[in-house]
Protein backbone atom coordinates (compact mmCIF):
# COMPACT_ATOMS: atom_id res chain seq x y z
CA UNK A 1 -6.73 10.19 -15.55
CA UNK A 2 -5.77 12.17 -18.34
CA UNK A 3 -7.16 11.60 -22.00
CA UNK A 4 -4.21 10.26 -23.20
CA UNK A 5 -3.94 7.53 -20.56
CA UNK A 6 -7.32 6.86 -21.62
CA UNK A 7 -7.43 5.78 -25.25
CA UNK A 8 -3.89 4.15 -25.23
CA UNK A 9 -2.60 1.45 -23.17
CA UNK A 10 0.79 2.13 -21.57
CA UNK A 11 2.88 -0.87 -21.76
CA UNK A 12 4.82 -2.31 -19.02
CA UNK A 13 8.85 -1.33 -19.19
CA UNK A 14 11.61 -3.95 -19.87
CA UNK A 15 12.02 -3.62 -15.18
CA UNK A 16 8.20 -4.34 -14.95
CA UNK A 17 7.62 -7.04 -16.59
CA UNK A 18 10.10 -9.20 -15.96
CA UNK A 19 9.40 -8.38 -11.93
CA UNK A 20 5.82 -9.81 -13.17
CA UNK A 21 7.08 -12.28 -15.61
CA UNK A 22 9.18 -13.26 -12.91
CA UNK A 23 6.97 -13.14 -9.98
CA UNK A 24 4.16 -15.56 -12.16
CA UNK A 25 6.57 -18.20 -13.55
CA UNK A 26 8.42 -18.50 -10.11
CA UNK A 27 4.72 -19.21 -8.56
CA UNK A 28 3.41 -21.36 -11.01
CA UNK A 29 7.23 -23.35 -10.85
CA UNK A 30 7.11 -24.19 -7.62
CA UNK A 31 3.55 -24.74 -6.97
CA UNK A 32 3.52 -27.44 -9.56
CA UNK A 33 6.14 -28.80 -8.10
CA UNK A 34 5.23 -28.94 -4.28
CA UNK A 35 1.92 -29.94 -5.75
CA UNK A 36 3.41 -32.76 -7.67
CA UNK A 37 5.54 -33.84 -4.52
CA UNK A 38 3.02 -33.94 -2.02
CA UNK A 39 0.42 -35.97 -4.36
CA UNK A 40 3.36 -38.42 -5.47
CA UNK A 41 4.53 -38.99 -1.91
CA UNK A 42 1.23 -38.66 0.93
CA UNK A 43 -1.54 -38.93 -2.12
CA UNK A 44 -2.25 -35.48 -1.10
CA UNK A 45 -2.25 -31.95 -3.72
CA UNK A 46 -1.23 -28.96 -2.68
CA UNK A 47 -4.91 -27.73 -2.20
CA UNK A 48 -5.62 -30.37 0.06
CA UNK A 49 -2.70 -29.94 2.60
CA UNK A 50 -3.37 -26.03 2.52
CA UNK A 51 -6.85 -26.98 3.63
CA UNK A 52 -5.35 -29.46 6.47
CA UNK A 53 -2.77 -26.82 7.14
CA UNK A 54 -5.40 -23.91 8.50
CA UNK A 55 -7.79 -26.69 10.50
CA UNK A 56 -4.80 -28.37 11.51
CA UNK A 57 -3.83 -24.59 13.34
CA UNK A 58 -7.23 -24.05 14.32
CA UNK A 59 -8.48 -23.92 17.47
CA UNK A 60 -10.55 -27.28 18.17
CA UNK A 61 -9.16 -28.06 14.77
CA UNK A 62 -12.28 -26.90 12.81
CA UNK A 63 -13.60 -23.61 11.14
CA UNK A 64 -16.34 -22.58 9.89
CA UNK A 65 -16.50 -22.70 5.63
CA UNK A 66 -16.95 -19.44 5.33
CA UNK A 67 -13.54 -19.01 7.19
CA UNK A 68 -12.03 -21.58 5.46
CA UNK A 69 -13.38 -19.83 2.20
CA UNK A 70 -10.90 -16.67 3.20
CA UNK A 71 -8.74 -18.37 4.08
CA UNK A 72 -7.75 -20.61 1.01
CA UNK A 73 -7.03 -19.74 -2.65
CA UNK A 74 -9.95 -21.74 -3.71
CA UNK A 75 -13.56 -20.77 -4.93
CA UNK A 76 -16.54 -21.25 -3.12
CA UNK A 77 -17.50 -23.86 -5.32
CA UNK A 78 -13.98 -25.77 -5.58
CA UNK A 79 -13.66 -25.37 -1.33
CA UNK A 80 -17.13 -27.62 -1.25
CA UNK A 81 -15.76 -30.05 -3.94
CA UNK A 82 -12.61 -30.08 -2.13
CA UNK A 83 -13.46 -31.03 1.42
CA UNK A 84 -16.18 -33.90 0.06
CA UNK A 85 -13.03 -35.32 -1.29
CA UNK A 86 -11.27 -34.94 1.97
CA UNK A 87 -13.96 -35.95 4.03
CA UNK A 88 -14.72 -38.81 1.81
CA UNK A 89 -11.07 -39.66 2.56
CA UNK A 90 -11.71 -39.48 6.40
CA UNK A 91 -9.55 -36.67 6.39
CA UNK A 92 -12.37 -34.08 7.98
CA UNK A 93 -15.75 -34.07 8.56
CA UNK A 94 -18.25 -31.60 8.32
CA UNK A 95 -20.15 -30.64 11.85
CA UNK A 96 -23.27 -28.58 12.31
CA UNK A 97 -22.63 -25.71 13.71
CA UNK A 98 -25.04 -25.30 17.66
CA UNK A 99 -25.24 -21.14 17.50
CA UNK A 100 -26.07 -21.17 13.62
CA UNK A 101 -28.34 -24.25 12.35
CA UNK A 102 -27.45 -22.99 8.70
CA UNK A 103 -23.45 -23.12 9.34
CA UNK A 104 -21.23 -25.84 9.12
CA UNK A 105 -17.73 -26.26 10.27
CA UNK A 106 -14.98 -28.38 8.86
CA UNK A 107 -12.72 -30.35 11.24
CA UNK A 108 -9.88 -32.18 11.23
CA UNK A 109 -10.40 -36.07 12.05
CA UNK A 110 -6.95 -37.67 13.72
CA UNK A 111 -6.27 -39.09 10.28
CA UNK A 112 -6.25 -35.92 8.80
CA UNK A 113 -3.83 -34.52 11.51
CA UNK A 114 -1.59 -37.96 11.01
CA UNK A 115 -1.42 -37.17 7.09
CA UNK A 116 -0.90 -33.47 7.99
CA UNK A 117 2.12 -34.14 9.60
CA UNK A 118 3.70 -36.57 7.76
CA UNK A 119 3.18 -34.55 4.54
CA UNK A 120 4.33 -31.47 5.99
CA UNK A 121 7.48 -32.90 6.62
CA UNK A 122 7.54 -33.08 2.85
CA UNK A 123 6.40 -29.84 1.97
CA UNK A 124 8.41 -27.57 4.36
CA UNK A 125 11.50 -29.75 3.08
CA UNK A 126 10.06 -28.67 -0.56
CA UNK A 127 9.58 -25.08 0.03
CA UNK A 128 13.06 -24.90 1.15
CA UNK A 129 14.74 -26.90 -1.87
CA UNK A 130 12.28 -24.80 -4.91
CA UNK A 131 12.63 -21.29 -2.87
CA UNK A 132 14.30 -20.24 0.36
CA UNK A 133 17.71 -21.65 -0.59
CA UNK A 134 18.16 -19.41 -3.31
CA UNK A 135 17.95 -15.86 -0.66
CA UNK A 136 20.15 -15.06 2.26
CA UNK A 137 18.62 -14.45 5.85
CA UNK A 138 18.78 -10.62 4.37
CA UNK A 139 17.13 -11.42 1.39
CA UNK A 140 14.01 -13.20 2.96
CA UNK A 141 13.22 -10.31 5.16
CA UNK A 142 13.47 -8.10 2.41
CA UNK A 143 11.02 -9.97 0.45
CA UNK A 144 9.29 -10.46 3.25
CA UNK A 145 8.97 -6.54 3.40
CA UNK A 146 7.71 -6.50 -0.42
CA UNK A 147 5.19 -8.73 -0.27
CA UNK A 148 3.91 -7.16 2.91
CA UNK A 149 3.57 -3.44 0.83
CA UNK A 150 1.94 -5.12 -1.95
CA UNK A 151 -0.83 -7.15 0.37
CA UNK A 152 -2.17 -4.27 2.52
């Protein structure tokens, strides 16, 4: 890095930010608003279906927290306040995992899965309304493409 680059701070161009701008408000947009959806029609946010969502795909529907950590855009912390909500609800339970007496999983009960679906109904209709609609077949692969190149 040269000197230069170090003691100033380059600003992003009129192009780059609003591709950020852009990228951030069309998130936070329709997150709020699938979020809104799903808790105004199944009682359910948007964290909690994303958390039904991978068990719900999972084989024996359960994974282990750690997984579950990856896997969801949730803190360690928020994942373990999250599923006592959701297995207060009877949506999952927790079970001890037989190879590793410090591990727990998180599984799916058959209420869970019954909520799952019904709500997913709702969201997939959602994502399609706030998002998809607005790109041609072309379009989505494209952006499929992008955020490929900017997530590996």
């Amino acid at each position: 890095m040269s000197a230069t680059r170090d003691t100033e701070t380059v600003l992003l161009d009129a192009e780059e930010l609003g591709a950020w701008r852009g990228l951030l408000r069309a998130h936070s947009a329709i997150t709020r608003a699938l979020d809104a959806e799903l808790t105004r029609e199944h009682g359910l946010p948007l964290s909690s279906y994303e958390v039904l969502l991978y068990l719900a795909g999972a084989p024996e529907g359960r994974l282990r927290m750690s997984e579950l950590a990856d896997s969801v855009l949730l803190s360690r912390s928020g994942l373990t306040r999250l599923i006592d909500r959701l297995a207060r609800d009877g949506l999952i339970e927790r079970v001890r995992c037989d190879q590793d007496q410090r591990g727990w999983f998180a599984q799916i009960t058959p209420a869970g899965r019954q909520t799952f679906a019904a709500a997913r109904r709702t969201h997939l209709e959602g994502v399609r309304e706030l998002f998809l609609r607005h790109f041609s077949r072309d379009e989505l692969r494209e952006l499929a493409t992008f955020w490929e190149r900017v997530t590996t």
